[in-house]
N, C-alpha and C. Protein backbone atom coordinates (compact mmCIF):
# COMPACT_ATOMS: atom_id res chain seq x y z
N UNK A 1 -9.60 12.63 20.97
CA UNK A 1 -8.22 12.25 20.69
C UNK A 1 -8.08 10.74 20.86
N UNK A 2 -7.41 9.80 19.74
CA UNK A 2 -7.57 8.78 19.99
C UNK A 2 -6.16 8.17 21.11
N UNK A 3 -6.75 7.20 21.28
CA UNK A 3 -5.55 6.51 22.45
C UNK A 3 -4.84 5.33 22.18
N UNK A 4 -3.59 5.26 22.79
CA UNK A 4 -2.81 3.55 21.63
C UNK A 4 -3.60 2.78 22.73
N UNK A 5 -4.02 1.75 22.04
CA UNK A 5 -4.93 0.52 22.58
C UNK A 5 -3.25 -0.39 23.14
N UNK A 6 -2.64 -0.55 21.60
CA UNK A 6 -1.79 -1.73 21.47
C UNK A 6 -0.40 -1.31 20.31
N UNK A 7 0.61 -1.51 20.54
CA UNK A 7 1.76 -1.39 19.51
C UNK A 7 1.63 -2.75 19.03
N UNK A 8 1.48 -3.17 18.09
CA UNK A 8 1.32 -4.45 17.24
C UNK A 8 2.87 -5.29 16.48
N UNK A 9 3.08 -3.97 15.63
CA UNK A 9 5.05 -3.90 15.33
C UNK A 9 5.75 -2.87 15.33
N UNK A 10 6.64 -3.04 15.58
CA UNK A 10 7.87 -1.92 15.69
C UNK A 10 8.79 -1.91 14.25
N UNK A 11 9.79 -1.38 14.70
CA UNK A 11 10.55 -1.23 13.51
C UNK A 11 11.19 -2.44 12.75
N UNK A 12 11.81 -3.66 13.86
CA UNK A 12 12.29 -4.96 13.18
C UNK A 12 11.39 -5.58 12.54
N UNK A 13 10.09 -5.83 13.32
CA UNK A 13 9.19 -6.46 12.62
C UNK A 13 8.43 -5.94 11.61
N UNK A 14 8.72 -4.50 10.92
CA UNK A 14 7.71 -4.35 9.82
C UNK A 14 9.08 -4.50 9.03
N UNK A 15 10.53 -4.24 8.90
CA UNK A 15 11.05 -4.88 7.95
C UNK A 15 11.57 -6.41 7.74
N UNK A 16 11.02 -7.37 8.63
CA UNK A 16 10.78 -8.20 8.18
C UNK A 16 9.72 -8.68 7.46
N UNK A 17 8.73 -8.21 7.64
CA UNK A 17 7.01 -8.18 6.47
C UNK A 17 7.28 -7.60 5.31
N UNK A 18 8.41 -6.50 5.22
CA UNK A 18 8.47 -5.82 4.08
C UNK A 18 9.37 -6.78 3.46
N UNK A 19 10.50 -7.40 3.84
CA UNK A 19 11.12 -8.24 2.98
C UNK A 19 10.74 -9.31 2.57
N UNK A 20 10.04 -9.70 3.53
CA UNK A 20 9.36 -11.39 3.03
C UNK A 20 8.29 -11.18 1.91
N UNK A 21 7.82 -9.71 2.05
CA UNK A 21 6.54 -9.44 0.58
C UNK A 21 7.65 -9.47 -0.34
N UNK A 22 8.72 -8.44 -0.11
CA UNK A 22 9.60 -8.51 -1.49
C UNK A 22 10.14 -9.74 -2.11
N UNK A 23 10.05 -10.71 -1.26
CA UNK A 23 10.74 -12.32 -1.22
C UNK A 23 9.10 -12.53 -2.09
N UNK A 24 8.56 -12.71 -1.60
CA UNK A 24 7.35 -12.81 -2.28
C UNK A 24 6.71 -12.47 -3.98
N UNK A 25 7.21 -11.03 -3.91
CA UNK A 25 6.79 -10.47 -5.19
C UNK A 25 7.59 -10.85 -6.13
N UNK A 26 8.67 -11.63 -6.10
CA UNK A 26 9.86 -12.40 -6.95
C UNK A 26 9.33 -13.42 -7.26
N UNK A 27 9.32 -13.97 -6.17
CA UNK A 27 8.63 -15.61 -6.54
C UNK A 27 7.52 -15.67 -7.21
N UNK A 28 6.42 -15.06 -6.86
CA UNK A 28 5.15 -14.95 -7.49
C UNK A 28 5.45 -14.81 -8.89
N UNK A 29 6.08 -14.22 -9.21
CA UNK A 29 6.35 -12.88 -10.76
C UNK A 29 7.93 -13.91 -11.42
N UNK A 30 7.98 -14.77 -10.95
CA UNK A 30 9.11 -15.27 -11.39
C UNK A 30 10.41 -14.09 -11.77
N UNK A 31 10.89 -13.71 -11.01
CA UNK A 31 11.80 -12.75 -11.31
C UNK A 31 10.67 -11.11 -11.16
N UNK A 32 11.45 -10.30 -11.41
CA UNK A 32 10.98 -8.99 -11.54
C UNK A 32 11.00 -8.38 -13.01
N UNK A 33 11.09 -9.13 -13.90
CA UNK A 33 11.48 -8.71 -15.11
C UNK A 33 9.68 -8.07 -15.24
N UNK A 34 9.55 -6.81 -15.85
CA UNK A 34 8.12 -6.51 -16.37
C UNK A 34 7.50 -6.37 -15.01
N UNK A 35 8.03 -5.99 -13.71
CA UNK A 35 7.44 -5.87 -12.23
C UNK A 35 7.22 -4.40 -12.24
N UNK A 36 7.12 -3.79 -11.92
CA UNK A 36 6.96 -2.25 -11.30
C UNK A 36 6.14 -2.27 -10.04
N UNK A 37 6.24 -1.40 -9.29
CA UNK A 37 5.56 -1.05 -7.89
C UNK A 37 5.19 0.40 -7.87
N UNK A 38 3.81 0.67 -7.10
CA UNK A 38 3.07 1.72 -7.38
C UNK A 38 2.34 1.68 -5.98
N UNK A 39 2.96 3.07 -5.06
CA UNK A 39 2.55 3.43 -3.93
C UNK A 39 1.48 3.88 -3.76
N UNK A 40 0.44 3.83 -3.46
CA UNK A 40 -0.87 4.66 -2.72
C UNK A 40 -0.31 5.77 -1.83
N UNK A 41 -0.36 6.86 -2.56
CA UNK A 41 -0.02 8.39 -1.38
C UNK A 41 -0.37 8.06 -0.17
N UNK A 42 -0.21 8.15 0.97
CA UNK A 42 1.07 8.70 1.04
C UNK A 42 2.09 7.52 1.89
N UNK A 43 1.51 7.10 2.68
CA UNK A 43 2.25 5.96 2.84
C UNK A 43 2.66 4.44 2.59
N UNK A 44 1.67 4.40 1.32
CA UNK A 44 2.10 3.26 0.61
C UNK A 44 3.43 3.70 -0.17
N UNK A 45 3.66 5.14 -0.67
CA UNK A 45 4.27 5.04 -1.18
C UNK A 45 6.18 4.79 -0.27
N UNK A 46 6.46 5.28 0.90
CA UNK A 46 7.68 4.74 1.36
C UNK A 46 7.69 3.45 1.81
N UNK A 47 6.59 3.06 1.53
CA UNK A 47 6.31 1.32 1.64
C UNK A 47 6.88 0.32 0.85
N UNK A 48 6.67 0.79 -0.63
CA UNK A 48 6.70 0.65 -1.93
C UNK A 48 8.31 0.64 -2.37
N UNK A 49 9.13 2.15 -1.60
CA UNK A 49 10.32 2.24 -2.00
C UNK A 49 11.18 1.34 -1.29
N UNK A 50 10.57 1.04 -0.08
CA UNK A 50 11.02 -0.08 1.02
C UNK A 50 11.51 -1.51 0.63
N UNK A 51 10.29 -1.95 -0.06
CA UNK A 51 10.20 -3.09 -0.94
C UNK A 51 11.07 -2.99 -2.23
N UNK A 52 11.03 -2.27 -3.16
CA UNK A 52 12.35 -1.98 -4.14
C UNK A 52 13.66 -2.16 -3.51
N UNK A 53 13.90 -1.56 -2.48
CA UNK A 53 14.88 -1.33 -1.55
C UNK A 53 15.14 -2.88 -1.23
N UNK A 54 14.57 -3.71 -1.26
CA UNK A 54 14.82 -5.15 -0.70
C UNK A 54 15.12 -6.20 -1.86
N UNK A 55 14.17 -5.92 -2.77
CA UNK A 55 14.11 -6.38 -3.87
C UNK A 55 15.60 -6.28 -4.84
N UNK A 56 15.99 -4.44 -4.64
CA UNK A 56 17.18 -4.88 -5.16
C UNK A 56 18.13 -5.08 -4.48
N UNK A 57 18.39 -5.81 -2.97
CA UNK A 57 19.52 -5.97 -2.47
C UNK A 57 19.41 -7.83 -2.82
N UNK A 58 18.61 -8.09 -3.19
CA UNK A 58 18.86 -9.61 -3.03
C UNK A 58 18.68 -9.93 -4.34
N UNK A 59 18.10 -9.24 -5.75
CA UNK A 59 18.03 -9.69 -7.15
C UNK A 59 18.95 -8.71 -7.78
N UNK A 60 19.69 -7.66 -7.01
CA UNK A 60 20.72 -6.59 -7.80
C UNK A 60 19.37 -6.10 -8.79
N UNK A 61 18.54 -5.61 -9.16
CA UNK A 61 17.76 -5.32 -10.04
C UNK A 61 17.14 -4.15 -9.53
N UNK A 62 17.13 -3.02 -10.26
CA UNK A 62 15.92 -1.83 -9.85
C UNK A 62 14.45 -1.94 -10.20
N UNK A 63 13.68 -1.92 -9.32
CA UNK A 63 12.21 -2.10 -9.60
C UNK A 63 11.46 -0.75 -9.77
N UNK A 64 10.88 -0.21 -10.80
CA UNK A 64 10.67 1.17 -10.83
C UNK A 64 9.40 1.39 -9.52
N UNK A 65 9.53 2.15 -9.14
CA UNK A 65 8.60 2.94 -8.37
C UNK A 65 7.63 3.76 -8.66
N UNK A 66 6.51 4.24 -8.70
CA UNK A 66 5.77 4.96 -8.97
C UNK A 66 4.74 5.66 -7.81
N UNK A 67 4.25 6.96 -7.52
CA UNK A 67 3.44 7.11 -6.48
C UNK A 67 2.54 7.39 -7.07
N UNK A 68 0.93 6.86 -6.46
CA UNK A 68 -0.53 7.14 -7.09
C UNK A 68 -1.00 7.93 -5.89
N UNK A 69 -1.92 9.15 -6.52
CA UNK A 69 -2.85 10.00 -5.82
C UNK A 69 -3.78 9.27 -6.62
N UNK A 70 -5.03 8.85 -5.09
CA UNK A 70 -6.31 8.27 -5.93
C UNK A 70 -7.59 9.05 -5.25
N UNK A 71 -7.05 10.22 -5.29
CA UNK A 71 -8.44 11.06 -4.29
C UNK A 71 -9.60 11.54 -5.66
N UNK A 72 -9.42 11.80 -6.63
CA UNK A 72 -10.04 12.02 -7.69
C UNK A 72 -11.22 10.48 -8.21
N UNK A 73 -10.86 9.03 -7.79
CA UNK A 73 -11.38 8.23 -7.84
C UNK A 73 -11.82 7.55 -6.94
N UNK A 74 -11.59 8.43 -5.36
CA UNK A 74 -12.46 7.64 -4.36
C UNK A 74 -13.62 7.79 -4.74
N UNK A 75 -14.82 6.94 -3.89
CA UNK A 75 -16.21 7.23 -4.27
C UNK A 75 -17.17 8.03 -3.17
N UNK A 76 -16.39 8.14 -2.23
CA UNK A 76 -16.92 8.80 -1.15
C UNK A 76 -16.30 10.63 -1.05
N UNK A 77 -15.92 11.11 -2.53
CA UNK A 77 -15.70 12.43 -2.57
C UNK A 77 -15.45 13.20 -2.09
N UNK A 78 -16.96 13.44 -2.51
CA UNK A 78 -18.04 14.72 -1.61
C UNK A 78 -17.88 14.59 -0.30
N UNK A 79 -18.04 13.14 0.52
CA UNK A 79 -18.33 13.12 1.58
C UNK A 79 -16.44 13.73 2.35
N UNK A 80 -15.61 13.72 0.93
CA UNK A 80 -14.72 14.14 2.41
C UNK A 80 -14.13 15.75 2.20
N UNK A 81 -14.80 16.09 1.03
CA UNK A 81 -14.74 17.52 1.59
C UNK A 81 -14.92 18.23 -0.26
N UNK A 82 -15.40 19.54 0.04
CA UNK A 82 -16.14 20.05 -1.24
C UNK A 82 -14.93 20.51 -1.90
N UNK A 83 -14.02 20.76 -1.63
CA UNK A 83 -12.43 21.04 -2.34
C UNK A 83 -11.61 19.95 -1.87
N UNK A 84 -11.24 18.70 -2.42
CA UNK A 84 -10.17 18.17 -2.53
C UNK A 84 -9.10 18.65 -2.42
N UNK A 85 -8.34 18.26 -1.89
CA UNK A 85 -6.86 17.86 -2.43
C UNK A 85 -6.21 17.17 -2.77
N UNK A 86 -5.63 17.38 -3.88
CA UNK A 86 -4.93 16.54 -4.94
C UNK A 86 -3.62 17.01 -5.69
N UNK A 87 -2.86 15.76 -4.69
CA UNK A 87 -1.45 15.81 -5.22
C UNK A 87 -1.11 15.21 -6.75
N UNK A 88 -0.02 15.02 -6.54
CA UNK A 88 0.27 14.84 -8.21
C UNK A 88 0.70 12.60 -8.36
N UNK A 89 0.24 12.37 -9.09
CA UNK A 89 0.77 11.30 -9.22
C UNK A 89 1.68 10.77 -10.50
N UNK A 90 2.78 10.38 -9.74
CA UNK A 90 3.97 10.66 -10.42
C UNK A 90 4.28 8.94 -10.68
N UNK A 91 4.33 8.41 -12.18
CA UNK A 91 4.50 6.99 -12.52
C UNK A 91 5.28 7.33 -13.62
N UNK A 92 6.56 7.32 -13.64
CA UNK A 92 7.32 7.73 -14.35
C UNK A 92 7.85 6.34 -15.43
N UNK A 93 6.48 5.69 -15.95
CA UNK A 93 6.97 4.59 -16.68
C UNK A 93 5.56 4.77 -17.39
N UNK A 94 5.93 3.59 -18.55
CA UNK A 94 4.24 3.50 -18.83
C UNK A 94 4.03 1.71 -17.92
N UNK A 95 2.45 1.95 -17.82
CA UNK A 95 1.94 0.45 -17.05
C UNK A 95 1.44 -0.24 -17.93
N UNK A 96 1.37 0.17 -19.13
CA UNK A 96 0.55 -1.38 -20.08
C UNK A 96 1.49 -2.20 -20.69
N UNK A 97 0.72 -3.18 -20.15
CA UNK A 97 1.92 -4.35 -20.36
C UNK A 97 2.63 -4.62 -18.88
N UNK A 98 2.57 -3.80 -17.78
CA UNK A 98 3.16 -4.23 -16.88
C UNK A 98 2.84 -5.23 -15.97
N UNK A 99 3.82 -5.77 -15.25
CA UNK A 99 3.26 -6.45 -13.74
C UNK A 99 2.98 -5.96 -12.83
N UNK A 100 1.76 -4.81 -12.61
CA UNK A 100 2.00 -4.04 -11.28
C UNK A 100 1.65 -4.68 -9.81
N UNK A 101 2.35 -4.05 -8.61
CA UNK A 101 2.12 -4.14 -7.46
C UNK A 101 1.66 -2.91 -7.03
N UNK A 102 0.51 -2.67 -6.21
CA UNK A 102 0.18 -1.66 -5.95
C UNK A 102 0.43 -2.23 -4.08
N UNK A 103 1.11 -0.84 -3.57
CA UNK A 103 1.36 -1.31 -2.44
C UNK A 103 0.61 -0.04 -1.55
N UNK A 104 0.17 -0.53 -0.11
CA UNK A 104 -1.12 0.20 0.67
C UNK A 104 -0.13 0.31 2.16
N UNK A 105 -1.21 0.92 3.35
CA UNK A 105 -0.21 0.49 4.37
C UNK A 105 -1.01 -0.59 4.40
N UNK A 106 -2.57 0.21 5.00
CA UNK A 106 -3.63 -0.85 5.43
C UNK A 106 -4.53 -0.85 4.11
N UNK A 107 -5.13 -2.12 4.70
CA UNK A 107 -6.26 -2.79 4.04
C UNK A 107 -7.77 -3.44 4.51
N UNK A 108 -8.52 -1.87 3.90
CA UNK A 108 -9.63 -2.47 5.27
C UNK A 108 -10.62 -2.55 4.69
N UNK A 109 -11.78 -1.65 3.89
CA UNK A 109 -13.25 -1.65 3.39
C UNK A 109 -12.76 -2.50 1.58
N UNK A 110 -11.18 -1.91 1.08
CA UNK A 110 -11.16 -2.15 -0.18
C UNK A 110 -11.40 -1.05 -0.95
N UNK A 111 -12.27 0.00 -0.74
CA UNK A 111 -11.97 0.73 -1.74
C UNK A 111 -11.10 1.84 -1.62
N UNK A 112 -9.97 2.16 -0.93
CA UNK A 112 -8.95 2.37 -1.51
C UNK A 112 -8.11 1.77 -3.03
N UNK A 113 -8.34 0.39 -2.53
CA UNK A 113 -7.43 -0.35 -3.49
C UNK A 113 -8.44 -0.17 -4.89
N UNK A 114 -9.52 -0.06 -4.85
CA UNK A 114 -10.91 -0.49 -5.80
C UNK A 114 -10.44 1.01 -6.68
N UNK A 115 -10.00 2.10 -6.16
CA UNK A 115 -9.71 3.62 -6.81
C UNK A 115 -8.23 3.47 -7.55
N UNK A 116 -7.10 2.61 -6.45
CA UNK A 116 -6.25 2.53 -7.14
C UNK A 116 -6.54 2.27 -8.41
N UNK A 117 -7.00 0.72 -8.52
CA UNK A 117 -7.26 0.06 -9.94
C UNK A 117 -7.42 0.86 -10.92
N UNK A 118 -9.02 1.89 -10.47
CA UNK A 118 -9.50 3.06 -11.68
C UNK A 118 -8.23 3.95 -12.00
N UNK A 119 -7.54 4.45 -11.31
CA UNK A 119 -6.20 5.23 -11.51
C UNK A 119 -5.38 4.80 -12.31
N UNK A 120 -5.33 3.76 -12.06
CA UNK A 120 -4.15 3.05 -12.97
C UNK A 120 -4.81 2.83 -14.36
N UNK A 121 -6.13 2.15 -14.58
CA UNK A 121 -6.30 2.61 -15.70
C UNK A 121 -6.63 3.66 -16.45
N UNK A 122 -6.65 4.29 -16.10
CA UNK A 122 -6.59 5.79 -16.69
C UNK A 122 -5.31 5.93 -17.26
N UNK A 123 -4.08 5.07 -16.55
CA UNK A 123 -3.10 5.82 -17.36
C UNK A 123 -2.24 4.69 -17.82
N UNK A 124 -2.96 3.48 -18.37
CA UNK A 124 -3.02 2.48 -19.39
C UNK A 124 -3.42 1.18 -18.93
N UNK A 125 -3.04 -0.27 -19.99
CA UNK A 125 -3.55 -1.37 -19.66
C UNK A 125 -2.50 -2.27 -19.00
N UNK A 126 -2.66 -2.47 -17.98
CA UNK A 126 -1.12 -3.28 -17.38
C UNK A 126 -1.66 -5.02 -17.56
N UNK A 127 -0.36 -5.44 -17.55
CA UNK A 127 -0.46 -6.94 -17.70
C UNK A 127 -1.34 -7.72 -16.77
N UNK A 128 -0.94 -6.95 -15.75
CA UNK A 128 -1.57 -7.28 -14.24
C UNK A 128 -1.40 -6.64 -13.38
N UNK A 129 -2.40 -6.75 -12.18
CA UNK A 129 -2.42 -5.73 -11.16
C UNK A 129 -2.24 -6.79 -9.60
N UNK A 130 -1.58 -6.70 -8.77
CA UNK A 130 -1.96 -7.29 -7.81
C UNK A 130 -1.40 -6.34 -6.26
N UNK A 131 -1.68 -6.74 -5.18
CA UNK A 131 -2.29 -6.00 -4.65
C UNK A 131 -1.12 -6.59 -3.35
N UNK A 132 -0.26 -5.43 -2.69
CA UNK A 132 0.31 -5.85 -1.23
C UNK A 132 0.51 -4.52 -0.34
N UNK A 133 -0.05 -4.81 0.96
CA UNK A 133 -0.30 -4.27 2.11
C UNK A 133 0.21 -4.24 3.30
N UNK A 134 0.87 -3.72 4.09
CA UNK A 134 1.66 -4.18 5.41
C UNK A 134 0.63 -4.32 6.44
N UNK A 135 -0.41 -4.07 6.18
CA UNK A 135 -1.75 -4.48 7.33
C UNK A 135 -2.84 -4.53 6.77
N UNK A 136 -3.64 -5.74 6.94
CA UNK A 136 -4.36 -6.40 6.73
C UNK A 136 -5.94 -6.26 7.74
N UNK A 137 -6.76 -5.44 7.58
CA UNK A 137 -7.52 -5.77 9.33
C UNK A 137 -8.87 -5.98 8.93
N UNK A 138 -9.81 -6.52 8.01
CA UNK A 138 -10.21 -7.22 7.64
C UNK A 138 -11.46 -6.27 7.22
N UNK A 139 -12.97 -6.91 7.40
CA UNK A 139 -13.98 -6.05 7.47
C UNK A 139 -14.28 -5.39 5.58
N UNK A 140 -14.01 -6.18 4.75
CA UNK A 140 -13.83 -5.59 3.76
C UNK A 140 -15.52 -5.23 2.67
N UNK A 141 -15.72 -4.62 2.46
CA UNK A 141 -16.86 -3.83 2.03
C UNK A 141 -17.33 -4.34 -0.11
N UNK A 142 -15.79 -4.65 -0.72
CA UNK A 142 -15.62 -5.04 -2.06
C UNK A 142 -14.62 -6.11 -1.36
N UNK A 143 -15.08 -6.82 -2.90
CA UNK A 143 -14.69 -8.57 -3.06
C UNK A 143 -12.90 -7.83 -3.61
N UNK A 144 -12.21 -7.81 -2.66
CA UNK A 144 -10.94 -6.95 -2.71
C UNK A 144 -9.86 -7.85 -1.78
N UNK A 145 -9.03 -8.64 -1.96
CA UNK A 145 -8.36 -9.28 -1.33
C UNK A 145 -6.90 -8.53 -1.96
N UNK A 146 -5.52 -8.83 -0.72
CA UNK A 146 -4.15 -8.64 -1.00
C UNK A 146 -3.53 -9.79 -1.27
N UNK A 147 -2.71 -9.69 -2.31
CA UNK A 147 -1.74 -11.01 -2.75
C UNK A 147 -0.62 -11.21 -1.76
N UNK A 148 -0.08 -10.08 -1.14
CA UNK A 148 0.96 -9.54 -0.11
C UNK A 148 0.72 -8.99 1.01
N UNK A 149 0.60 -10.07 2.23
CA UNK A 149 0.10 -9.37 3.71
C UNK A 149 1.66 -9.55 5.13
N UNK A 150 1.71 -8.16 5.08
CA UNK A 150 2.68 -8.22 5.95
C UNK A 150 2.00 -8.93 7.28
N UNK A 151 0.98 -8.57 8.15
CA UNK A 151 0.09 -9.19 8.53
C UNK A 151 -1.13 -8.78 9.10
N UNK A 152 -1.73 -9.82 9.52
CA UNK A 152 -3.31 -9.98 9.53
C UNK A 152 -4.07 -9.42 10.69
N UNK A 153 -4.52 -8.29 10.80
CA UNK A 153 -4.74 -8.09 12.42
C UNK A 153 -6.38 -7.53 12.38
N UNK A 154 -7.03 -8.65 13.67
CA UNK A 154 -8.32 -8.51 13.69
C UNK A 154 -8.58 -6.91 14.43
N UNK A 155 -9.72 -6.12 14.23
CA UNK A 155 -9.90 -5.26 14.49
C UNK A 155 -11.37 -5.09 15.00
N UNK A 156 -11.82 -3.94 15.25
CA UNK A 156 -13.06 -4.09 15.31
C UNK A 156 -13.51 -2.73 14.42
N UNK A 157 -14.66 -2.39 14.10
CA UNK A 157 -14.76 -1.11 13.61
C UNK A 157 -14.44 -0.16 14.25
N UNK A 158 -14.27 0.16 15.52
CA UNK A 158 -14.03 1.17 16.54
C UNK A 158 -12.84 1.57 16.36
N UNK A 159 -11.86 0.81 16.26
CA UNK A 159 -10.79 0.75 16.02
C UNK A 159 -9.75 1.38 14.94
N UNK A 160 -8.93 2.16 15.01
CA UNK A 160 -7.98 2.38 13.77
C UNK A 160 -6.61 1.72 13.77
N UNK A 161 -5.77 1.32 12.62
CA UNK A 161 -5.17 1.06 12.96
C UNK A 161 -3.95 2.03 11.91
N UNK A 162 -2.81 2.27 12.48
CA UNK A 162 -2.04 3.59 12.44
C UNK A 162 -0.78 3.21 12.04
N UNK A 163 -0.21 3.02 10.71
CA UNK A 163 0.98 2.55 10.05
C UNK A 163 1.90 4.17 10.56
N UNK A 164 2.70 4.48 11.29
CA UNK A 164 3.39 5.42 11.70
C UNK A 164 5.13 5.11 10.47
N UNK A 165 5.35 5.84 9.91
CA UNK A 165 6.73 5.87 8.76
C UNK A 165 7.44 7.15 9.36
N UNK A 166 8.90 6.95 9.16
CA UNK A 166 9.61 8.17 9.81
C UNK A 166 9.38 9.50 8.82
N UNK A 167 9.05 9.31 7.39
CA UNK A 167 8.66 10.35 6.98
C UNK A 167 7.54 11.03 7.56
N UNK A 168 6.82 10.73 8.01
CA UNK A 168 5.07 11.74 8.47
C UNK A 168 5.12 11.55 9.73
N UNK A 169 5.73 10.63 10.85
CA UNK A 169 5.68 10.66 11.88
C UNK A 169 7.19 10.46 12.49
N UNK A 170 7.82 10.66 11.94
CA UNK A 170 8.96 10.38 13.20
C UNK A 170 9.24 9.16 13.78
N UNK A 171 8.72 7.73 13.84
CA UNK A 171 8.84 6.90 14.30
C UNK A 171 8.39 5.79 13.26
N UNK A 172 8.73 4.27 13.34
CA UNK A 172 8.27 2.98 12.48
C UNK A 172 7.63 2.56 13.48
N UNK A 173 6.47 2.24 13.36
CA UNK A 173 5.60 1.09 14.11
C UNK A 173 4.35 1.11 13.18
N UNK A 174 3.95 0.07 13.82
CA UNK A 174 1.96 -0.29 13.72
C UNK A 174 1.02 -0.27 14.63
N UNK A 175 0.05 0.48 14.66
CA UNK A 175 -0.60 0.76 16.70
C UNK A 175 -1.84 0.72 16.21
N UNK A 176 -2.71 -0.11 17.08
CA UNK A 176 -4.14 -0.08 16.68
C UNK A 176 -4.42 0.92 18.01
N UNK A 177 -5.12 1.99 17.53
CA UNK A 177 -5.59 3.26 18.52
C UNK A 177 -7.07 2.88 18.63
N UNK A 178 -7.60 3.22 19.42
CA UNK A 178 -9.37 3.21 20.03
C UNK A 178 -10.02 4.84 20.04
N UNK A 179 -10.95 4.92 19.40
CA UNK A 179 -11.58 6.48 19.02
C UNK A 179 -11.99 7.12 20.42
N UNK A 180 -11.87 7.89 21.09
CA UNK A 180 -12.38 8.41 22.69
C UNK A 180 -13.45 8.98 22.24
């Protein structure tokens, strides 16, 4: 059973990371015009709606949302079990031609994000893809960087670190736990 090492952020401080990315994903993108955002199941995706959520209180603008299941394009499969499960991924727009943001909690080996990509093209050619995360903990395995880091936290491999959302857990924080 793992153990909290450390609470890193709580609830004020991850919506301030979440707004300053959304402050971010404007500026970058000059406006949101042609923006869309696209969650990584399961908790990128109330990440994702978080950021819309910010985005349109300060540009009045709706940013579509989309949630990606990318278990069909991880590369480590097999290794996580001989029947998958696989939810549905629901992008209720088309992406070619778009500006996407694909949003994560964490960001650690890269290939999460490396499956997103394949996912998304599968279900067309977007203008662009770029990449934001509310944790950052380094150690990355593919040449896979985030355009959007809520922030940066060193880790060690031993280490997990545990984006907690009131949907799946009941509580907002960020806790780097230690494996017993």
């Amino acid at each position: 059973m793992p153990t909290v090492k450390a609470t890193l952020m709580e609830e004020t401080a991850i919506g301030r990371a979440l707004s300053r990315i959304a402050h971010e994903i404007v500026e970058r993108n000059d406006g949101v015009e042609n923006v869309a955002l696209i969650g990584i199941r399961r908790r990128g995706v109330p990440l994702a709606r978080m950021i819309a959520a910010n985005i349109a209180q300060f540009e009045r603008v709706q940013v579509p949302v989309g949630e990606l299941d990318i278990m069909l394009y991880r590369d480590d499969l097999t290794a996580i079990s001989d029947m998958p499960q696989v939810n549905n991924t629901n992008v209720p727009f088309s992406v070619t031609d778009k500006r996407l943001v694909i949003v994560d909690d964490v960001l650690y080996t890269g290939r999460t994000a490396r499956a997103a990509i394949d996912a998304i093209f599968a279900l067309g050619r977007p203008a662009m893809i770029q990449l934001a995360v509310l944790v950052d903990r380094g150690h990355r395995e593919l040449p896979i960087r985030a355009d959007y880091v809520g922030k940066n936290i060193p880790t060690s491999h031993s280490e997990v670190v545990a984006v907690q959302l009131p949907e799946y857990d009941g509580e907002t924080a960020v806790r780097i736990l230690t494996k017993d």
